[in-house]
C-alpha atoms as a PDB file:
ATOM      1  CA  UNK A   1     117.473  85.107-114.056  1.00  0.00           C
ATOM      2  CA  UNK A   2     117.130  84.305-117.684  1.00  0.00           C
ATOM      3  CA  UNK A   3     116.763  87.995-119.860  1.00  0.00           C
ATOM      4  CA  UNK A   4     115.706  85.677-123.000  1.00  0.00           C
ATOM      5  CA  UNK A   5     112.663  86.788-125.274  1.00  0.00           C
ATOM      6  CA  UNK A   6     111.907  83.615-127.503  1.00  0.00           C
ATOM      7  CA  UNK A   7     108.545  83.397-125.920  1.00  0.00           C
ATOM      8  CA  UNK A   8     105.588  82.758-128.463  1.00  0.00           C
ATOM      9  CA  UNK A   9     103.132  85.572-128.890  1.00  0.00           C
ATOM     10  CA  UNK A  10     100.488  85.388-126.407  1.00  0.00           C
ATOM     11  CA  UNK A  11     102.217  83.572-123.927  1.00  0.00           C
ATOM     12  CA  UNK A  12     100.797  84.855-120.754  1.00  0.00           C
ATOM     13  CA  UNK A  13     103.241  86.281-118.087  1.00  0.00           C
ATOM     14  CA  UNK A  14     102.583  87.686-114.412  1.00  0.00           C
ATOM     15  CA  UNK A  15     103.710  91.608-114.109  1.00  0.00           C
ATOM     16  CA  UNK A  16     104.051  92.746-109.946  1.00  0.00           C
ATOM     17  CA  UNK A  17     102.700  96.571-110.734  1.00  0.00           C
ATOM     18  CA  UNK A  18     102.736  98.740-107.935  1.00  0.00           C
ATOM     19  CA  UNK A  19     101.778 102.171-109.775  1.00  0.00           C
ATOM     20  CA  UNK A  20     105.202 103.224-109.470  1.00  0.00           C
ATOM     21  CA  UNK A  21     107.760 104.745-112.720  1.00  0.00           C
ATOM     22  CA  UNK A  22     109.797 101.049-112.678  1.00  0.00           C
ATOM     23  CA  UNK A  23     106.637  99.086-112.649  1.00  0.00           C
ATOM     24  CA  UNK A  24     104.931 100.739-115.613  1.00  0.00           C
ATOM     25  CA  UNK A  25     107.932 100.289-117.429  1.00  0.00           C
ATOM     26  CA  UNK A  26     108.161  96.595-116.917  1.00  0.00           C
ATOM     27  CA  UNK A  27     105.198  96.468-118.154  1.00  0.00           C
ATOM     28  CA  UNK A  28     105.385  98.223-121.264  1.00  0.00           C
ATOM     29  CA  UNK A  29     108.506  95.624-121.912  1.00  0.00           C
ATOM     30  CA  UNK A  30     106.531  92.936-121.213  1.00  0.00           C
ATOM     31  CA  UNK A  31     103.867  94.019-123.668  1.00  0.00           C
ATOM     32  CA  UNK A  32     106.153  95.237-126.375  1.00  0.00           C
ATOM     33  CA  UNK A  33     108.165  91.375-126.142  1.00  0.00           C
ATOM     34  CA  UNK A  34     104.489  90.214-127.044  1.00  0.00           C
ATOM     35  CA  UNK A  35     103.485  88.440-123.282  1.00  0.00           C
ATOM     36  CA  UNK A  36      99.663  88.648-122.397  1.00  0.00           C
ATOM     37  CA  UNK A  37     100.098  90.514-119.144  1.00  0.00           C
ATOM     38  CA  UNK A  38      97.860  89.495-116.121  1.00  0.00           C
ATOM     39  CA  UNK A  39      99.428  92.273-113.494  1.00  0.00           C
ATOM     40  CA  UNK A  40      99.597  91.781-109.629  1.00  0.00           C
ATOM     41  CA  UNK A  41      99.083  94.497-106.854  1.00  0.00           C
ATOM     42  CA  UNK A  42      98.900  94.590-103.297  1.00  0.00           C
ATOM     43  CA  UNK A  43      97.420  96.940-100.569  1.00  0.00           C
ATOM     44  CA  UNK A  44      99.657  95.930 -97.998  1.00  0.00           C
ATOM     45  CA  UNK A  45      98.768  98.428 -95.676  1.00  0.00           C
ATOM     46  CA  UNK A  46     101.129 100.961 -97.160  1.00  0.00           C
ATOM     47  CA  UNK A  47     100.283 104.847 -96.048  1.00  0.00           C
ATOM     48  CA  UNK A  48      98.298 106.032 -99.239  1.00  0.00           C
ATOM     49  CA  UNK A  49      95.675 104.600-101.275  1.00  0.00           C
ATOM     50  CA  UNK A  50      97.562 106.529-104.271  1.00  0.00           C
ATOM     51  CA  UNK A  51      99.379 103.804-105.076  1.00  0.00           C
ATOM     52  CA  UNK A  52      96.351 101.556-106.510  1.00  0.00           C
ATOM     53  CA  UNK A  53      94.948 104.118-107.565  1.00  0.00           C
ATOM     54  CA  UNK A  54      97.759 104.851-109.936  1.00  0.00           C
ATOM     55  CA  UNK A  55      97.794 100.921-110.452  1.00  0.00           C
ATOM     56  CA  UNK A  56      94.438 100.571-111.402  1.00  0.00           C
ATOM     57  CA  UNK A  57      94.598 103.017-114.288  1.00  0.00           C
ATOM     58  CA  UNK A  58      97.725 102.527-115.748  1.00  0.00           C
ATOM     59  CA  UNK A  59      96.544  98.184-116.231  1.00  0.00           C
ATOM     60  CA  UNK A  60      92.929  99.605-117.701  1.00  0.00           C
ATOM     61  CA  UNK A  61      95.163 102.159-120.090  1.00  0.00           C
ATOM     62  CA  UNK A  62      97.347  99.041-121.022  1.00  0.00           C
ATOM     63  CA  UNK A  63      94.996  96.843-121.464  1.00  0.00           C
ATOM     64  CA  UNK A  64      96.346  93.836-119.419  1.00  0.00           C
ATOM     65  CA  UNK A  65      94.411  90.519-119.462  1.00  0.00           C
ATOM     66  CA  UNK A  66      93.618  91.006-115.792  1.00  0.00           C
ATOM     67  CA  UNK A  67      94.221  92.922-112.839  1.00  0.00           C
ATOM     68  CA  UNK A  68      94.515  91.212-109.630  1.00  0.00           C
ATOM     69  CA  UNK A  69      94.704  93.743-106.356  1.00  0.00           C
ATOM     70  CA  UNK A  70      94.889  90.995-103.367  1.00  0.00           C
ATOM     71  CA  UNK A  71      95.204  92.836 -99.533  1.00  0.00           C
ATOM     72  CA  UNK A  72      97.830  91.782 -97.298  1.00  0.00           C
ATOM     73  CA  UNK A  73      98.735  93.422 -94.020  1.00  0.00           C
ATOM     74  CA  UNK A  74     102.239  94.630 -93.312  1.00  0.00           C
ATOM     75  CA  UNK A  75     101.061  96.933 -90.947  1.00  0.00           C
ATOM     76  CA  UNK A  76     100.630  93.823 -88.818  1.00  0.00           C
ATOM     77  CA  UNK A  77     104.689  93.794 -88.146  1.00  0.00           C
ATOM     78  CA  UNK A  78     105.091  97.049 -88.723  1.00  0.00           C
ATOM     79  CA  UNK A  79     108.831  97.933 -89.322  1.00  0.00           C
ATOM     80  CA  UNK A  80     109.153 100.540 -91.963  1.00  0.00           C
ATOM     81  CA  UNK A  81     108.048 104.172 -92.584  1.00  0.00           C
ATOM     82  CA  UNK A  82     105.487 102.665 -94.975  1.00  0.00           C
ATOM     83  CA  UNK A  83     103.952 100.179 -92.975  1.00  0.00           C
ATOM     84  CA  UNK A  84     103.977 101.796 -89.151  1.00  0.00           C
ATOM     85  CA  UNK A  85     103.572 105.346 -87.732  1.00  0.00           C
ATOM     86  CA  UNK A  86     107.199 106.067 -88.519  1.00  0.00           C
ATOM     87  CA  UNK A  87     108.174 109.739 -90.202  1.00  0.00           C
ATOM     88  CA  UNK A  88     109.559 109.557 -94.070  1.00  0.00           C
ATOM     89  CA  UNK A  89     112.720 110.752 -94.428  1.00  0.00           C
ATOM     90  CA  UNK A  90     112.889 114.417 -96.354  1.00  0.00           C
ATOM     91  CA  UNK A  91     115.532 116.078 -97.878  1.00  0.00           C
ATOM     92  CA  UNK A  92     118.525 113.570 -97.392  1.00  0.00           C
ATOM     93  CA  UNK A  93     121.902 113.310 -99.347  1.00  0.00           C
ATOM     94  CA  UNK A  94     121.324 110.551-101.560  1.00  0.00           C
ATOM     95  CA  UNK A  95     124.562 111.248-102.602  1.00  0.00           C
ATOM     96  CA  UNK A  96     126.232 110.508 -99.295  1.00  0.00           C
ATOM     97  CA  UNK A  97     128.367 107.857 -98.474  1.00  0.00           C
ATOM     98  CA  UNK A  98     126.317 107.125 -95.228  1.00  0.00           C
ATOM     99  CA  UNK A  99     123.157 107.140 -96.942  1.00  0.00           C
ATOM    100  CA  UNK A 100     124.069 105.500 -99.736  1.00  0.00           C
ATOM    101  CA  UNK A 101     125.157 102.393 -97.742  1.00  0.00           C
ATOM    102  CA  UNK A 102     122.176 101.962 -95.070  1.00  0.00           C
ATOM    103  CA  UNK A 103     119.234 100.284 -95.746  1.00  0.00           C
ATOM    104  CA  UNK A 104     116.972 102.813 -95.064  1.00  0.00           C
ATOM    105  CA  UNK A 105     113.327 103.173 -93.000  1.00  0.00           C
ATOM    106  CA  UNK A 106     111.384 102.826 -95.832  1.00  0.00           C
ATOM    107  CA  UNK A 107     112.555  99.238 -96.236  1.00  0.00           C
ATOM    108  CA  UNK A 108     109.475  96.968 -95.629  1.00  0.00           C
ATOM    109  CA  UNK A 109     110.499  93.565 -94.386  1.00  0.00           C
ATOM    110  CA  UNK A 110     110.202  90.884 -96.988  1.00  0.00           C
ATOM    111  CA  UNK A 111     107.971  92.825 -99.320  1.00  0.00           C
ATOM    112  CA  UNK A 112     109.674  91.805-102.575  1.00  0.00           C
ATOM    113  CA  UNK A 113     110.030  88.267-101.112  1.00  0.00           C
ATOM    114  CA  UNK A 114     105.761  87.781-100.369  1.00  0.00           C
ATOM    115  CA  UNK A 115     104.804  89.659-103.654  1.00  0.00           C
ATOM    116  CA  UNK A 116     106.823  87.480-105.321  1.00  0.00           C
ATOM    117  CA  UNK A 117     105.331  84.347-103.588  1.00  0.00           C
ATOM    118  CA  UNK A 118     101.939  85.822-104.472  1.00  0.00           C
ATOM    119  CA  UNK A 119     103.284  86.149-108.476  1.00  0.00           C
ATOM    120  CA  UNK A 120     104.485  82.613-108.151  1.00  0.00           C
ATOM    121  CA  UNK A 121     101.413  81.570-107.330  1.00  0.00           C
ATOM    122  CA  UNK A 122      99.663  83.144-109.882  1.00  0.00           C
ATOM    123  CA  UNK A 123     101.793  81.998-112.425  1.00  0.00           C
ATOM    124  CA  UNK A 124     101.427  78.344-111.739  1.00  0.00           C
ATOM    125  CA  UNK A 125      97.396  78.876-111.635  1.00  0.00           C
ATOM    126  CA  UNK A 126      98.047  80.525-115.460  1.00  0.00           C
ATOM    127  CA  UNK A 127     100.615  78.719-116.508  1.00  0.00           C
ATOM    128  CA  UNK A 128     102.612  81.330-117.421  1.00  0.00           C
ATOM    129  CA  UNK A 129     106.327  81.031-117.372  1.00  0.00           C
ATOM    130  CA  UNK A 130     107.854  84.761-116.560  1.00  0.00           C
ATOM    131  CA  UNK A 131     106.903  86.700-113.760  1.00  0.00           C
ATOM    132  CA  UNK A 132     108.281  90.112-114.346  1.00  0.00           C
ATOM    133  CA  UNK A 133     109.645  92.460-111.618  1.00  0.00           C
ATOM    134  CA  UNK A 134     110.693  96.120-111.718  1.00  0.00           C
ATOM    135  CA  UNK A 135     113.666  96.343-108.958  1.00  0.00           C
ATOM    136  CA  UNK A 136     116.471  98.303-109.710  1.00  0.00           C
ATOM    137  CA  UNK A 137     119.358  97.912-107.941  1.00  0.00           C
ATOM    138  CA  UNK A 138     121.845 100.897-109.572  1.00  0.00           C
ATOM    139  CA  UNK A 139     120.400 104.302-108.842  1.00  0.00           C
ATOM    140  CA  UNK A 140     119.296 102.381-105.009  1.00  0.00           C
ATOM    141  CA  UNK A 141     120.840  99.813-103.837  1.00  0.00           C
ATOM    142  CA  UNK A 142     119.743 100.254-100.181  1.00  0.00           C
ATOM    143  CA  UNK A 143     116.891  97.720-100.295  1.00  0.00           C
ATOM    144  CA  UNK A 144     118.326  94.157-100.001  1.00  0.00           C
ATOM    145  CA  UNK A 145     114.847  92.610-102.174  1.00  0.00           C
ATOM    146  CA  UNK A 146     116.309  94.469-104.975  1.00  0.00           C
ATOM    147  CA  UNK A 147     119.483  92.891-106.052  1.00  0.00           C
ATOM    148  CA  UNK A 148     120.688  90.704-108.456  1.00  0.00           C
ATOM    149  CA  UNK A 149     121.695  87.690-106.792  1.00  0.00           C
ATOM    150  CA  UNK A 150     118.519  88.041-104.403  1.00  0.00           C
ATOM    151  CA  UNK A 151     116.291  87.482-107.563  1.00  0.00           C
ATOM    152  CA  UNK A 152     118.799  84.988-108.958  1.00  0.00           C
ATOM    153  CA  UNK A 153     118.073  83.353-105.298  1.00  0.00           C
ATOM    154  CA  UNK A 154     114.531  83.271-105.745  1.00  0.00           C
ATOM    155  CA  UNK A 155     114.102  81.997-109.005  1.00  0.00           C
ATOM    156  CA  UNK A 156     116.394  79.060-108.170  1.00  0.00           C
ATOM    157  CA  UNK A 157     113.412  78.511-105.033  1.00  0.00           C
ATOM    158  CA  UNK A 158     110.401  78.922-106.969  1.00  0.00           C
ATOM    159  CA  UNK A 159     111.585  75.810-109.447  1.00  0.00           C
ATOM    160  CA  UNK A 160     111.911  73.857-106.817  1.00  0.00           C
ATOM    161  CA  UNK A 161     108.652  74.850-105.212  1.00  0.00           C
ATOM    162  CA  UNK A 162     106.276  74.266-107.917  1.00  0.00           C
ATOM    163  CA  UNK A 163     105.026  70.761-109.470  1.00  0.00           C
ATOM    164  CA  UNK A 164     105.280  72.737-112.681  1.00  0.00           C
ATOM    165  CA  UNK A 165     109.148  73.272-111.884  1.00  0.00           C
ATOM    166  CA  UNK A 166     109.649  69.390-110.338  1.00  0.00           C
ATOM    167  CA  UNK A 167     107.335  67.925-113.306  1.00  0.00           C
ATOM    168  CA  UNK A 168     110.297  69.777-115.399  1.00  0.00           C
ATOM    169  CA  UNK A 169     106.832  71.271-117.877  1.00  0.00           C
ATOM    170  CA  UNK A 170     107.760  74.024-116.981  1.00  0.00           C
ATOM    171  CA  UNK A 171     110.982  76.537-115.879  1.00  0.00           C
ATOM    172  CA  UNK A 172     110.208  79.710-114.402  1.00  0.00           C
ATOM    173  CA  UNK A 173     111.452  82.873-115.156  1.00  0.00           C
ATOM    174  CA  UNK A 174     111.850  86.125-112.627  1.00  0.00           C
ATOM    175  CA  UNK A 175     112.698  88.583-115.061  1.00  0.00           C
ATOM    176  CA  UNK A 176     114.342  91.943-113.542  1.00  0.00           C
ATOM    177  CA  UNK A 177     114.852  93.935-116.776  1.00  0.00           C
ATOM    178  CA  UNK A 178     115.519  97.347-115.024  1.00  0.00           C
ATOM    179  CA  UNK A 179     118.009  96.168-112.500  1.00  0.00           C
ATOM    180  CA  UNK A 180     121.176  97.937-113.898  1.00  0.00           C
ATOM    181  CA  UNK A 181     119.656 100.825-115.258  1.00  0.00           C
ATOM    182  CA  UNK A 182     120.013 104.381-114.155  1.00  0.00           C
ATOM    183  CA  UNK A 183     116.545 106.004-113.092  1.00  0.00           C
ATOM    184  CA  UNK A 184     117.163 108.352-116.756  1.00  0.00           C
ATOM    185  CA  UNK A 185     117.948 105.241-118.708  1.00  0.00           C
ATOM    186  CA  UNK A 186     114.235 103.880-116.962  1.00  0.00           C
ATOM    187  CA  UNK A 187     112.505 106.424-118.146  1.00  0.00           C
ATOM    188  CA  UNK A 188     114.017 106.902-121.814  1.00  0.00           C
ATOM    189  CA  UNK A 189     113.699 103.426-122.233  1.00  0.00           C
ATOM    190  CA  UNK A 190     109.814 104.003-121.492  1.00  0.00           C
ATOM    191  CA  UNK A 191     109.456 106.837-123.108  1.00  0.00           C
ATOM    192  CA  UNK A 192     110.113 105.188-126.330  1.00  0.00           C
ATOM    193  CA  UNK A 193     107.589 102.321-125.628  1.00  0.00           C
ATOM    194  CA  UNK A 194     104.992 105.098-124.865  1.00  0.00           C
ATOM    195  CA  UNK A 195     104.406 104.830-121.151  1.00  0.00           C
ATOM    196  CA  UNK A 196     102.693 107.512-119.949  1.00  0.00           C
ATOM    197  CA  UNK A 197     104.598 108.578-116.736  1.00  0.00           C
ATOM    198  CA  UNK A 198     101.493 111.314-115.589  1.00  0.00           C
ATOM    199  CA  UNK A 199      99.673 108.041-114.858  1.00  0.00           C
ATOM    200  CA  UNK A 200     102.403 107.087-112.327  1.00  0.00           C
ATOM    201  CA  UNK A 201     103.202 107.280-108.576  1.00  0.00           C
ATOM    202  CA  UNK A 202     106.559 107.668-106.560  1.00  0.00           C
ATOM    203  CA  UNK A 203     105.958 109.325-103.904  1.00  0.00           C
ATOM    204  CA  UNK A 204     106.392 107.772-100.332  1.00  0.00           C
ATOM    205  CA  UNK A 205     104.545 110.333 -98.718  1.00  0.00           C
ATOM    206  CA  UNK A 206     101.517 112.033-101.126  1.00  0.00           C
ATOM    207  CA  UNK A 207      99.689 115.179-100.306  1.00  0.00           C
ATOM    208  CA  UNK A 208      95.690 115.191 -99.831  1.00  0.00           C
ATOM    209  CA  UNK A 209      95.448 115.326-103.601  1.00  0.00           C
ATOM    210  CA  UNK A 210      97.944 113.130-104.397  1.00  0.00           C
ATOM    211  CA  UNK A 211     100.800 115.499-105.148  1.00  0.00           C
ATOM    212  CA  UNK A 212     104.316 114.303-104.797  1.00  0.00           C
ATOM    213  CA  UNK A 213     105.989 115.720-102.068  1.00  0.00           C
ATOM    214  CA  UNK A 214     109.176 116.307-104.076  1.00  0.00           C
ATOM    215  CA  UNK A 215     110.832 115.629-100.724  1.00  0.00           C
ATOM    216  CA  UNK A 216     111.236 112.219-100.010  1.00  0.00           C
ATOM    217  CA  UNK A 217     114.384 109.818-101.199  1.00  0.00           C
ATOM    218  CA  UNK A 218     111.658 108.400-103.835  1.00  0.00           C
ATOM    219  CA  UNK A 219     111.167 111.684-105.367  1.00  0.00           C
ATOM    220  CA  UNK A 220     114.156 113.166-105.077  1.00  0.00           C
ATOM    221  CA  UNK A 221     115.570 109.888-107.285  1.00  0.00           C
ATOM    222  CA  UNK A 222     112.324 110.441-110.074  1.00  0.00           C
ATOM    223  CA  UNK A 223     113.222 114.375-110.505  1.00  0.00           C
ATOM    224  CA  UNK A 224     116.710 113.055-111.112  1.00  0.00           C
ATOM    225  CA  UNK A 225     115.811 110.695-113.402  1.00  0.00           C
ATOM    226  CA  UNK A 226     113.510 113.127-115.700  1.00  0.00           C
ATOM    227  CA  UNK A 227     116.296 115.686-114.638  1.00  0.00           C
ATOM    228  CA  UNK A 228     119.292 113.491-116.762  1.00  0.00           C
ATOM    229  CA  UNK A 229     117.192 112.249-118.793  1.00  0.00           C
ATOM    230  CA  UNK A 230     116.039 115.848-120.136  1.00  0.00           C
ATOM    231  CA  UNK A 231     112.767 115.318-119.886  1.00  0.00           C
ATOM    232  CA  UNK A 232     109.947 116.769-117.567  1.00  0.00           C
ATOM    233  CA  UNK A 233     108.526 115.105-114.902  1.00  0.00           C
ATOM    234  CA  UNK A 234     104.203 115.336-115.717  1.00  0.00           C
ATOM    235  CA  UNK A 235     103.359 115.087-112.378  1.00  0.00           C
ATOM    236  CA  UNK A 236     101.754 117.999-110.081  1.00  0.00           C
ATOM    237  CA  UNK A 237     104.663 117.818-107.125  1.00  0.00           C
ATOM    238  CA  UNK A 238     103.840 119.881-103.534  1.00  0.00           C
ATOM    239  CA  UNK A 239     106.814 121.997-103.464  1.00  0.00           C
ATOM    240  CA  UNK A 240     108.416 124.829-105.767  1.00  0.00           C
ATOM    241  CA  UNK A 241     111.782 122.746-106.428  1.00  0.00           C
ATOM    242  CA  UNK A 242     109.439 119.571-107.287  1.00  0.00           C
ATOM    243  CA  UNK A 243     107.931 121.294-109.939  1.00  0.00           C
ATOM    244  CA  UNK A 244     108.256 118.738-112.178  1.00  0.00           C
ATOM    245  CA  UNK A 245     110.041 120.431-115.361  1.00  0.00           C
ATOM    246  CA  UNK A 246     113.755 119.140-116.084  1.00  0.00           C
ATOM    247  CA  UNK A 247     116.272 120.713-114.095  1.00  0.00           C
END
């Protein structure tokens, strides 16, 4: 996992954007180290549409190179409370020891591991270099996709998967630059590259209008984050204590 930014202008790098806080971030770093940005979604069969939505107009507000949305279909395995008629958690103790330390429903099998397949694929087809992902493995570390040593893992796979990587032309990159930071450090961080966080998505489990339900473990983590980082949240959020100011 090589954090390095000699990379000429214009050097064209893959960015997985799922419409999410982390993803638009990763983005905005990517653009502000001077990469031409082709992003990468997926409707995986994931409970909302929001999500693309969200995706869609945060690449057309940043201008990316292009926007690739490719379908895949989770739902066919099923397995998480994103991918199968499963309830989303509400209102846990993210603090908790117990919670902390399970991997929780909302895990999808192998997500990180195909969208990254999908980037390396892309990337090869470009000939870009960096693929850029927006895990975070500080503020929650239940997801096993989202650590350190599994991107380390993967990057060490894709050169030896490509001809690019076996010709030795080129070495590929899986940069993770948001995996130590706190959820607040995320979004001060993006704050000062201008990324418009009322353009962005969190919520595992979206009202009819797309309001957050200010319930889930993904929202309860972004009203923290806007929370320490003193900030409001521009959101519209379901509930009274998702409000979206700083608390």
């Amino acid at each position: 996992m090589n954090d390095s930014t000699n990379k000429p202008t214009g050097a064209p790098a893959v960015v997985l954007l799922s419409g999410g806080l982390d993803s638009t971030t990763v983005l905005a770093i990517a653009q502000s180290e001077g990469f031409d940005v082709h992003a990468l979604s997926f409707r995986y069969g994931q409970r909302h549409a929001r999500e693309i939505e969200s995706a869609r107009r945060i690449a057309r507000n940043a201008g990316v190179r292009n926007h690739h949305i490719v379908d895949i279909d989770l739902r066919a395995f099923g397995g998480s409370a994103l991918t199968a008629d499963i309830p989303v958690p509400k209102d846990r103790d993210l603090e908790s020891h117990t919670v902390a330390s399970e991997i929780p429903v909302t895990y999808v099998p192998a997500r990180n591991t195909i969208f990254l397949s999908y980037a390396l694929a892309l990337a090869e087809v470009i000939e870009a270099s960096t693929v850029f992902i927006g895990v975070n493995a500080l503020d929650y570390s239940g997801y096993p996709d989202c650590r350190p040593e599994y991107i380390e893992a993967f990057e060490k796979m894709a050169n030896l998967a490509t001809r690019a990587g076996v010709e030795g032309r080129t070495r590929l990159d899986i940069r993770a630059p948001l995996i130590s930071l706190s959820k607040a450090a995320i979004i001060l961080l993006g704050t000062s590259l201008g990324v418009d966080y009322s353009l962005t998505t969190s919520c595992y489990d979206p009202g009819g209008r797309g309001e957050a339900c200010g319930r889930c473990d993904a929202c309860q983590l972004r009203l923290k984050g806007f929370s320490e980082a003193g900030l409001d949240d521009p959101i519209p959020y379901a509930t009274a204590r998702g409000a979206g100011a700083a608390r």
